[in-house]
Protein backbone atom coordinates (compact mmCIF):
# COMPACT_ATOMS: atom_id res chain seq x y z
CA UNK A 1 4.64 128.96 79.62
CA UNK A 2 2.05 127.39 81.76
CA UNK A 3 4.95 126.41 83.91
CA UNK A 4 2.98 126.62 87.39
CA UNK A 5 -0.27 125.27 86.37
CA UNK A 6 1.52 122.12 85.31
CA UNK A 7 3.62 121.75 88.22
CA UNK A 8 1.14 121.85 90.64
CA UNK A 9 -1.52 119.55 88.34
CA UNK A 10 1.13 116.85 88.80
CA UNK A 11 1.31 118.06 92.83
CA UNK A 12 -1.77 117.35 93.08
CA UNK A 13 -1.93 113.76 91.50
CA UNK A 14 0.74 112.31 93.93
CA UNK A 15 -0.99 111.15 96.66
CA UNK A 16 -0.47 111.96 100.54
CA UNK A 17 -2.15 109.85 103.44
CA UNK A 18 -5.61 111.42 103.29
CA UNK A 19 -6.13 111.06 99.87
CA UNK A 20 -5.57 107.53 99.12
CA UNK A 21 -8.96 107.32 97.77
CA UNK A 22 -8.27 109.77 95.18
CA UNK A 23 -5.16 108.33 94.06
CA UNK A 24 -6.44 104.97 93.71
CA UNK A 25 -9.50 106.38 91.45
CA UNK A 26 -6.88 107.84 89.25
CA UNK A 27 -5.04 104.90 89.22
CA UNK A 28 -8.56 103.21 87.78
CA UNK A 29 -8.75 105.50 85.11
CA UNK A 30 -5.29 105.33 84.35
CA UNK A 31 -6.14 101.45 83.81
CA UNK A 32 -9.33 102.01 82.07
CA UNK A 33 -7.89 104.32 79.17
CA UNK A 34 -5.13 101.97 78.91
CA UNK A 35 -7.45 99.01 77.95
CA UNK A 36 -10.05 100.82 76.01
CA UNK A 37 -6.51 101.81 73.80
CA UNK A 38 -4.86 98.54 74.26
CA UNK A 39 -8.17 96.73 72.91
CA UNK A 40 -8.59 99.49 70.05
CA UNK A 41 -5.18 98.90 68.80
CA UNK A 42 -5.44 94.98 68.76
CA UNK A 43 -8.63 94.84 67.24
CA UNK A 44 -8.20 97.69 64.28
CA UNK A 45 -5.12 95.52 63.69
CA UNK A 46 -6.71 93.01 63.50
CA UNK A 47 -9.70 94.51 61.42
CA UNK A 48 -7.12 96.06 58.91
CA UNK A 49 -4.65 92.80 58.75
CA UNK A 50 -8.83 90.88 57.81
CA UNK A 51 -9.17 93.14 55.70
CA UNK A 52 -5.50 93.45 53.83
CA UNK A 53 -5.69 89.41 53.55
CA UNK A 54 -8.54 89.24 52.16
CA UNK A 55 -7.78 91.44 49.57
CA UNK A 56 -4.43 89.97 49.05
CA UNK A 57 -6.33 86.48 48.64
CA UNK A 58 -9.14 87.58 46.41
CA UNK A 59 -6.95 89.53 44.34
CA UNK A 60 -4.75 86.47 44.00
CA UNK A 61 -7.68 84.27 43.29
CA UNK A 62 -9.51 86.37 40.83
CA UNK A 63 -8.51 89.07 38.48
CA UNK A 64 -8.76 92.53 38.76
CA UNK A 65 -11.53 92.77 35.61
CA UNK A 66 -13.88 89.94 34.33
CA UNK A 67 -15.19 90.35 30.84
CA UNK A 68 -17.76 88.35 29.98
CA UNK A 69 -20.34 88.25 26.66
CA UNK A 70 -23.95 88.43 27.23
CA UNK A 71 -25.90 85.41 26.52
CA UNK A 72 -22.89 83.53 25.16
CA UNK A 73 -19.57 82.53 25.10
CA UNK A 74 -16.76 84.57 23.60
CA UNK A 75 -16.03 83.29 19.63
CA UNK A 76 -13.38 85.46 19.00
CA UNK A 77 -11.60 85.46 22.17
CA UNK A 78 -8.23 86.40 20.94
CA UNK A 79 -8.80 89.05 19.18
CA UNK A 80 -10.94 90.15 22.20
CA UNK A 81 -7.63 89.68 24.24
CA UNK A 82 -5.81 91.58 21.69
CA UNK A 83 -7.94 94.87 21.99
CA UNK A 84 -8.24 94.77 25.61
CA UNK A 85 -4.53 94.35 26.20
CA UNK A 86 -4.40 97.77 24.22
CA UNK A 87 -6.46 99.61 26.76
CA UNK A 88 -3.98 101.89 28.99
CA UNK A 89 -3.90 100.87 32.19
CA UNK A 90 -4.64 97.23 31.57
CA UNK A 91 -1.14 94.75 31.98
CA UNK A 92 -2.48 91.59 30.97
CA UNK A 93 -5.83 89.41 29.88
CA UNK A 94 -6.14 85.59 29.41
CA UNK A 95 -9.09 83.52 28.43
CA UNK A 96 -11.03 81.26 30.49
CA UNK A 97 -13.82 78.63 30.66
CA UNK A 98 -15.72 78.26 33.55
CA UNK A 99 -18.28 75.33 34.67
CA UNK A 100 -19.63 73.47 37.87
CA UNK A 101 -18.78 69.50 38.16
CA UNK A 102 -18.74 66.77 40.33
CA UNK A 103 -15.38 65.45 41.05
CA UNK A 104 -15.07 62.04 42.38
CA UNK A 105 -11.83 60.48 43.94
CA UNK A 106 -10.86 57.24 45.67
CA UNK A 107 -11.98 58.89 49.29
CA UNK A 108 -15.52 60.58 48.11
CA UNK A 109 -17.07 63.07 46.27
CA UNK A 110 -17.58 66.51 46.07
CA UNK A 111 -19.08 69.62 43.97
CA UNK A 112 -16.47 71.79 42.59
CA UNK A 113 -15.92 75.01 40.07
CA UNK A 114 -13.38 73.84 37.01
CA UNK A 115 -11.80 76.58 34.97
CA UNK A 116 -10.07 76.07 31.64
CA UNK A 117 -6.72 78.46 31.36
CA UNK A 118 -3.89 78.81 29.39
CA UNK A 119 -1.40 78.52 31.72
CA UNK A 120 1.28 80.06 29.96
CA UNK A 121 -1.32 83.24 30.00
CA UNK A 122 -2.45 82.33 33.52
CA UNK A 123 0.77 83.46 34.96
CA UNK A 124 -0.09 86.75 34.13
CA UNK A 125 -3.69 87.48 35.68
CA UNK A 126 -3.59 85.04 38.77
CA UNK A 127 -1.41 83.35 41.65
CA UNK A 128 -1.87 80.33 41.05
CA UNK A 129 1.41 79.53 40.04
CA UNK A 130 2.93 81.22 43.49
CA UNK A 131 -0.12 78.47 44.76
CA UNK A 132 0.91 75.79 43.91
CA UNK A 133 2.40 73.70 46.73
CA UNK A 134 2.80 70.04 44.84
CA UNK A 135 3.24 69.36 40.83
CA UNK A 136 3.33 72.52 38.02
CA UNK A 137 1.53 74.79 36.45
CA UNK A 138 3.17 73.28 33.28
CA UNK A 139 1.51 70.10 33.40
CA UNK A 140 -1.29 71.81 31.93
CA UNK A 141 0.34 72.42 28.59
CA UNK A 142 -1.50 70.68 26.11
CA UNK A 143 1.71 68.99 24.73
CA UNK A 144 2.61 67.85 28.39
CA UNK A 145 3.52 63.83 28.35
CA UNK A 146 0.21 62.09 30.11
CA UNK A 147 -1.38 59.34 29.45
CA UNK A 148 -4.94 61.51 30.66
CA UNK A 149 -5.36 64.81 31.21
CA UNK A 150 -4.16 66.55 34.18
CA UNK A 151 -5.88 68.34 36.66
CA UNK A 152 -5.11 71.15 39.41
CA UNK A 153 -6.84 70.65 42.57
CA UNK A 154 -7.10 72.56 45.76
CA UNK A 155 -5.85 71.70 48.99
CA UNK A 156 -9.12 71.19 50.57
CA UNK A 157 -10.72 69.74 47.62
CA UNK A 158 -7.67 67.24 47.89
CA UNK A 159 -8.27 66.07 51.41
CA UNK A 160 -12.25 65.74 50.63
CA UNK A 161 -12.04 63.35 47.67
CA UNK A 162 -9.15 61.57 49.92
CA UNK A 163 -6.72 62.05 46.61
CA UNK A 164 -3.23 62.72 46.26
CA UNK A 165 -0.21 63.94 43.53
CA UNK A 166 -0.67 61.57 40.37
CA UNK A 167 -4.21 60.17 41.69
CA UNK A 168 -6.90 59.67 39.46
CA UNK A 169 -10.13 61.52 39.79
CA UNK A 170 -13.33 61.65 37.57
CA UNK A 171 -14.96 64.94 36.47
CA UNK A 172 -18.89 64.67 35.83
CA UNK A 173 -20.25 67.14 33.73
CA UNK A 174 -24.09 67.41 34.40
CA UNK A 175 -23.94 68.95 30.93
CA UNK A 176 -24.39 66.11 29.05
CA UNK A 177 -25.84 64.40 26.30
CA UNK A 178 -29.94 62.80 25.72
CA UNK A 179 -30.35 59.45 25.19
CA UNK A 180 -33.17 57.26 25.11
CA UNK A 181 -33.18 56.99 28.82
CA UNK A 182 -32.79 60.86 29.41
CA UNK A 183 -30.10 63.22 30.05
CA UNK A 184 -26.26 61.12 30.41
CA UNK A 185 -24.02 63.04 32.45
CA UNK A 186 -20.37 64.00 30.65
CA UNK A 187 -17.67 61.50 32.36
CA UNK A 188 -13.97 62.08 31.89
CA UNK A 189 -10.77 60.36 34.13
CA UNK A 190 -7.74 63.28 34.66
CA UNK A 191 -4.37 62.86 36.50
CA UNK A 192 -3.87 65.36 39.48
CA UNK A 193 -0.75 67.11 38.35
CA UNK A 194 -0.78 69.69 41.13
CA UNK A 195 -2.54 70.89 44.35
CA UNK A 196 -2.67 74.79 44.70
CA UNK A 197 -3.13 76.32 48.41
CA UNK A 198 -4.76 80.00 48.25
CA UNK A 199 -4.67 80.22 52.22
CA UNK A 200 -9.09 80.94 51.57
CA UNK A 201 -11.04 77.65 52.65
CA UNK A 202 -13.86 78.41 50.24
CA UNK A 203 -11.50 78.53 47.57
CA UNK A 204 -9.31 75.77 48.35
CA UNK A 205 -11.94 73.63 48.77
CA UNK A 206 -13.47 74.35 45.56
CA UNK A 207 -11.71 75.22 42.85
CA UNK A 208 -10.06 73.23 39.80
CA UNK A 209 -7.96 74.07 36.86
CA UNK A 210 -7.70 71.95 33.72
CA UNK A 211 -6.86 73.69 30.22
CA UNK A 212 -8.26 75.53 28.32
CA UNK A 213 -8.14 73.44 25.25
CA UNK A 214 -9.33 70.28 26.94
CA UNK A 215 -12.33 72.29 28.75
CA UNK A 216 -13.40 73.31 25.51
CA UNK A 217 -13.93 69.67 24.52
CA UNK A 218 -14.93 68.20 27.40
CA UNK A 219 -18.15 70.74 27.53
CA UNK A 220 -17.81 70.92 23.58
CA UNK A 221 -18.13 74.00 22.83
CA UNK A 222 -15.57 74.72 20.26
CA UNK A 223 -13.05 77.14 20.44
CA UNK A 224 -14.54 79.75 22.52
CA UNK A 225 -14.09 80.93 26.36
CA UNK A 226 -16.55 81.76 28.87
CA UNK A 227 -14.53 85.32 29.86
CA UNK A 228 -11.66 87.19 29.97
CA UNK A 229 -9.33 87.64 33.06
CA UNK A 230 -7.69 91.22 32.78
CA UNK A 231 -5.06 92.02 35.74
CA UNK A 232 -4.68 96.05 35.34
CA UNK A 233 -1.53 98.32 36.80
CA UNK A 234 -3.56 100.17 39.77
CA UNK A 235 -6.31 98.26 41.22
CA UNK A 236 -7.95 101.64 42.55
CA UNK A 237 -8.56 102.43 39.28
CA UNK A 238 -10.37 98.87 38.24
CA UNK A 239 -13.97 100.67 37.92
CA UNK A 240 -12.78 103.44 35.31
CA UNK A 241 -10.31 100.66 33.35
CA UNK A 242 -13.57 98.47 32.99
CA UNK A 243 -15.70 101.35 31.69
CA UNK A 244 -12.26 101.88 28.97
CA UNK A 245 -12.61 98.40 28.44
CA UNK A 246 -16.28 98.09 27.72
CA UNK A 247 -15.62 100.85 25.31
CA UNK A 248 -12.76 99.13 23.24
CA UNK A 249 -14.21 95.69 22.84
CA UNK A 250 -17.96 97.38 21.38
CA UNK A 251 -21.83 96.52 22.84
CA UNK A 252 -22.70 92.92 24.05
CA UNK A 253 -19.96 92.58 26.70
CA UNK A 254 -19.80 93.15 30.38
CA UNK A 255 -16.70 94.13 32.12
CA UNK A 256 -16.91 93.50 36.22
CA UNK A 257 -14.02 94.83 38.30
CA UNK A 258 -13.20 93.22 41.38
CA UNK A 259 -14.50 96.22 43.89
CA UNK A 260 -18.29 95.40 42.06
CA UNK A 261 -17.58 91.52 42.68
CA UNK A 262 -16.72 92.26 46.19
CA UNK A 263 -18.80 95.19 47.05
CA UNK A 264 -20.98 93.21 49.74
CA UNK A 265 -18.00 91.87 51.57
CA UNK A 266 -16.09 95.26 51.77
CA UNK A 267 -18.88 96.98 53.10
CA UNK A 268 -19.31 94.74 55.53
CA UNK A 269 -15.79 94.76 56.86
CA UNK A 270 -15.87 98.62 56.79
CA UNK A 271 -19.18 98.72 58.60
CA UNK A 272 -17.54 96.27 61.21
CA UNK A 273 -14.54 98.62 62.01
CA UNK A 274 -16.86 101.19 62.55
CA UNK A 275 -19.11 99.54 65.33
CA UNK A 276 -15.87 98.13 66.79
CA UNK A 277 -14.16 101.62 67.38
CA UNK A 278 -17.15 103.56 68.37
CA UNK A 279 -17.79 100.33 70.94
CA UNK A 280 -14.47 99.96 72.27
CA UNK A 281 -14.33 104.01 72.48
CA UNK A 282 -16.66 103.56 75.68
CA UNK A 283 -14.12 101.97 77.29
CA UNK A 284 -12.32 104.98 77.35
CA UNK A 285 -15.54 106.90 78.02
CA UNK A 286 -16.29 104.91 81.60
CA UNK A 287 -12.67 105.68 82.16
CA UNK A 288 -13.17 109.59 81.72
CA UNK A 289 -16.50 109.36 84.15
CA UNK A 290 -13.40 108.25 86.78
CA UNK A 291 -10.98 111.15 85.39
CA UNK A 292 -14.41 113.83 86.31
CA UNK A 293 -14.87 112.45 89.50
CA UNK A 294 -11.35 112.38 90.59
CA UNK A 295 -11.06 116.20 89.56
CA UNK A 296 -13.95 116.95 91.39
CA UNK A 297 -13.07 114.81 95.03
CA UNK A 298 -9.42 117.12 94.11
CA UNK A 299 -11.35 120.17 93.74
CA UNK A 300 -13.11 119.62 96.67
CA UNK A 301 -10.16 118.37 98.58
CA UNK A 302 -8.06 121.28 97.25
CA UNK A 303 -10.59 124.11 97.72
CA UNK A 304 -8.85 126.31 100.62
CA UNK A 305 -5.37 125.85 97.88
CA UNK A 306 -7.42 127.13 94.80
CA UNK A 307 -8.98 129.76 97.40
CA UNK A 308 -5.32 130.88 98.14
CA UNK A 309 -4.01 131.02 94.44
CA UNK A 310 -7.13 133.40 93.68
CA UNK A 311 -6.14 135.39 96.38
CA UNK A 312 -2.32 135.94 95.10
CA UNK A 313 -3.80 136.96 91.98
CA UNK A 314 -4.41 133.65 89.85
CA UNK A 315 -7.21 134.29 87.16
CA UNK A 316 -9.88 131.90 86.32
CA UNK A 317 -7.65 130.76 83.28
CA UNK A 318 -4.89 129.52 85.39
CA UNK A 319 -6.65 127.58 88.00
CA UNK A 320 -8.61 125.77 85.07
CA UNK A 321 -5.37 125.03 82.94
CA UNK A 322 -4.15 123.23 86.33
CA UNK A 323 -6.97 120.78 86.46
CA UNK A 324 -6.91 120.13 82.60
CA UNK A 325 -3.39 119.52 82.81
CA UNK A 326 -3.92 116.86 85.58
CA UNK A 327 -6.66 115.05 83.39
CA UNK A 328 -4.57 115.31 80.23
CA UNK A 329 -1.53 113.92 82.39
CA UNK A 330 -4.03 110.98 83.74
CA UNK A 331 -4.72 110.87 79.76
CA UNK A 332 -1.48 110.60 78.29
CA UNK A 333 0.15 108.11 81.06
CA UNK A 334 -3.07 105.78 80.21
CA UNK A 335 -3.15 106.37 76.17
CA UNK A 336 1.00 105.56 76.53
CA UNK A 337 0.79 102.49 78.31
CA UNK A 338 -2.68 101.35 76.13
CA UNK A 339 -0.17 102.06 73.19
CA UNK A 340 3.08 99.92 74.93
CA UNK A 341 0.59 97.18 75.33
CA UNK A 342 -1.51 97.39 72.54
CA UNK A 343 1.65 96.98 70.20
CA UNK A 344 3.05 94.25 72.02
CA UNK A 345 -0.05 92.26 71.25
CA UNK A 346 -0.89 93.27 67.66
CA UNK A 347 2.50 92.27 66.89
CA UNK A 348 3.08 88.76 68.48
CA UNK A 349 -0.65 88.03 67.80
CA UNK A 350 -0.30 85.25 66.33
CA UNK A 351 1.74 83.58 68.39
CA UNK A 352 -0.14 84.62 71.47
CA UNK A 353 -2.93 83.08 69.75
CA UNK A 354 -1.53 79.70 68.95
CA UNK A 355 -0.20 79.24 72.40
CA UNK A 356 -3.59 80.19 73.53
CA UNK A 357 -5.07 77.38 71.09
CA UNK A 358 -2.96 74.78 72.21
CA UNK A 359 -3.53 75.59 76.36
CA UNK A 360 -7.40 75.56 75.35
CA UNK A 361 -8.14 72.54 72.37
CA UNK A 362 -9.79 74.84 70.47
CA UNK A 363 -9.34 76.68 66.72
CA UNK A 364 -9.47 80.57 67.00
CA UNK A 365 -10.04 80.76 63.15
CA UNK A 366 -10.99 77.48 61.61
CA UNK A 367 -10.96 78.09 57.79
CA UNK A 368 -14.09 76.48 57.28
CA UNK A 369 -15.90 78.93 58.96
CA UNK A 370 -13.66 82.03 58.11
CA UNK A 371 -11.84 83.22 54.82
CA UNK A 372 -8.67 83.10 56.50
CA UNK A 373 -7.07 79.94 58.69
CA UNK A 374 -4.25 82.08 60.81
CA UNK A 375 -5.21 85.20 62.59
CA UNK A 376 -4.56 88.49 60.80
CA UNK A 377 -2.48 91.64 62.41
CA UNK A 378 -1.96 94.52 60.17
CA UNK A 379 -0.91 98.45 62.35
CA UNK A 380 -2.29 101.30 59.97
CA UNK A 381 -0.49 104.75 61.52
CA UNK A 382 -3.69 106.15 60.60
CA UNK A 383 -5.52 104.05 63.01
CA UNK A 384 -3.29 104.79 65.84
CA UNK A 385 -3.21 108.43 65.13
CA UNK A 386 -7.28 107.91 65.36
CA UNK A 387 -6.92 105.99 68.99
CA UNK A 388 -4.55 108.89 70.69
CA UNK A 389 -6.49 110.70 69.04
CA UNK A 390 -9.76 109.93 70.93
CA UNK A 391 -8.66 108.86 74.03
CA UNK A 392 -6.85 112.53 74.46
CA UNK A 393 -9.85 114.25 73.25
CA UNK A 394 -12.23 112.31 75.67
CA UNK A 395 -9.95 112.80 78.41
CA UNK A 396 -9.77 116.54 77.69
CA UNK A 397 -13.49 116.47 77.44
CA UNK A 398 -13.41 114.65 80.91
CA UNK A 399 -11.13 118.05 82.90
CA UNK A 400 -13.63 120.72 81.32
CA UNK A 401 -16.23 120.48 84.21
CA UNK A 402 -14.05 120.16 86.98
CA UNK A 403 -11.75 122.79 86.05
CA UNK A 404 -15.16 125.05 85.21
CA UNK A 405 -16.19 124.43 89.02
CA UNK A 406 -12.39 125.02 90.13
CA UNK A 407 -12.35 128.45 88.13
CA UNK A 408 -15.24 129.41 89.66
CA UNK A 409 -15.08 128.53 93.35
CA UNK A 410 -15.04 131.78 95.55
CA UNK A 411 -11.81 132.35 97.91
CA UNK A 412 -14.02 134.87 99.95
CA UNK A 413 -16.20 131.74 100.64
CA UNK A 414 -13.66 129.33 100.64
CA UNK A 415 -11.71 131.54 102.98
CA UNK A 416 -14.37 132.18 105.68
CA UNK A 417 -13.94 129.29 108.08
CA UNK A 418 -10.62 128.44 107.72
């Protein structure tokens, strides 16, 4: 079926002497849909690996579900952890304390966000333990043998206050008592046990953990925690689990999933992916102005051949399938090749990208500036499906016009001065 009109559409792409120009045209937007794929694969991978990552790292950083008390800390924390572990859909909760300090080493100083845990519980809601790339998440235990306290620092927040594994460092509470002379900060000496790496800058280079018992005294507020972490069993489902959970534990609490938390950031990403594929897709739009005016210099070229088909008895239907099927066939060679390439780079991305950083001196994601330090790649079959998907359907929306004009062209006309 449709045997003929695709034989001679490919007849008429090869080139002969006179029509050079044509052929090299075609060759043009052969090129042009292949880079407007190409660069719409690499960069949704890209988009989608950002995207994954982060979500992989904030997820591993934070729990699913934050409950915290309104106006106050959280007196009766276990049995708060108790009821909410009875919520279906919820796997695990741990208390927490959570307060901004000033940690001072032998290399500096810098601000920083110290949370109390359990770290028995910890394990549970968090990553940190997978983290941690020097000490344990057991020197936490209150009955751990130290002479002070020990501390769990990030990576960043490591190379800042120019500290290392079994250094001292000072937390400074601004919290802190009146005297006669004003407001005296809270000053206590721990032991880095451990130094966690997340793989997020901002993270790394601010977060602490201490326990949750010595938290407790050190900002002396008894036994209470500022929240809850709760890690649930489907993460899609985090909004309607927090709802459940709001429920259980009675008024005076708020439960905040992680897709509220991150709402801002999520959008934004989305909203990025967007512009990128409806920019890149004009790639592959200039590339279809070549695949109309190629049909057309063939129509024009080819008018005393369409003239003769008509005359033999091909309809309208015909001569227009045979200039559709040579802009589909200038389609598919360029949407293969964009797809050859465009894999090839998605998946050696990274490596393409630290040869490229060592050629030029320069950082392609520094993590101070970005959430991530290496540069993502993540192919979605959805998004590829999307890029064939467009680049065929503007390069069919490229052959209608020419093949209109084709279908239409007299032979009695055409005919006359030959």
């Amino acid at each position: 079926m449709f045997r003929y009109e695709l034989f001679i559409g490919l007849r008429y792409l090869k080139a002969k002497r006179k029509q050079t120009f044509i052929s090299v045209i075609t060759g043009f937007s052969i090129i042009g849909i292949m880079l407007g794929v190409m660069a719409l694969i690499v960069v949704l991978a890209v988009m989608d690996g950002f995207g994954y990552e982060i979500r992989e790292k904030v997820l591993g950083t934070h729990s699913h579900i934050i409950l915290n008390k309104y106006g106050s800390g959280i007196r009766d924390y276990r049995t708060v952890v108790k009821t909410v572990e009875g919520v279906p859909g919820v796997k695990a909760a741990a208390p927490f304390v959570s307060t901004q300090v000033m940690l001072s080493g032998s290399g500096g100083a810098a601000g920083s966000v110290v949370r109390g845990i359990d770290p028995v519980l910890e394990r549970t809601v968090s990553r940190l333990q997978q983290s941690i790339i020097a000490g344990s998440l057991n020197s936490l235990n209150p009955d751990a043998d130290a002479r002070t306290p020990g501390i769990i620092i990030g990576k960043e927040l490591a190379k800042q206050l120019g500290i290392f594994l079994n250094d001292q460092v000072t937390v400074i509470s601004p919290l802190g008592d009146m005297t006669p002379v004003g407001m005296a900060p809270r000053v206590k000496r721990f032991t880095v046990t451990g130094i966690f790496e997340y793989g997020m800058f901002d993270y790394d280079a601010t977060f602490a953990y201490i326990s949750l018992p010595r938290a407790q005294e050190f900002l002396r507020i008894g036994d209470a925690a500022t929240g809850i972490e709760i890690t649930i069993q489907d993460i899609y489902q985090a909004h309607v689990i927090a709802e459940r959970i709001e429920a259980a534990v009675g008024p005076g609490y708020n439960a905040k999933d992680w897709m509220t938390m991150f709402k801002s950031l999520f959008d934004a990403l989305r909203t990025e992916r967007t512009l990128m594929i409806i920019l890149l897709s004009l790639i592959v739009g200039v590339a279809a102005f070549n695949i109309i005016s190629t049909l057309i210099m063939v129509v024009m070229e080819k008018h005393r051949d369409i003239a003769i088909l008509k005359a033999m008895g091909a309809r309208r239907g015909s001569i227009m399938r045979i200039f559709v099927f040579e802009g589909l066939i200038v389609g598919v060679v360029g949407t293969v090749l964009g797809l050859v390439f465009g894999f090839l780079i998605a998946n050696n991305l990274r490596a393409i990208a630290g040869l490229l950083e060592r050629l030029l001196g320069f950082k392609a994601m520094p993590g101070d500036v970005y959430f991530l330090s290496r540069l993502p790649s993540r192919i979605d079959p959805l998004d590829i499906a999307i890029v064939v998907g467009v680049a065929m359907g503007i390069s069919l929306l490229a052959t209608i016009y020419p093949a209109w004009k084709a279908a239409r062209l007299d032979p009695t006309e055409a005919l006359r001065y030959e």
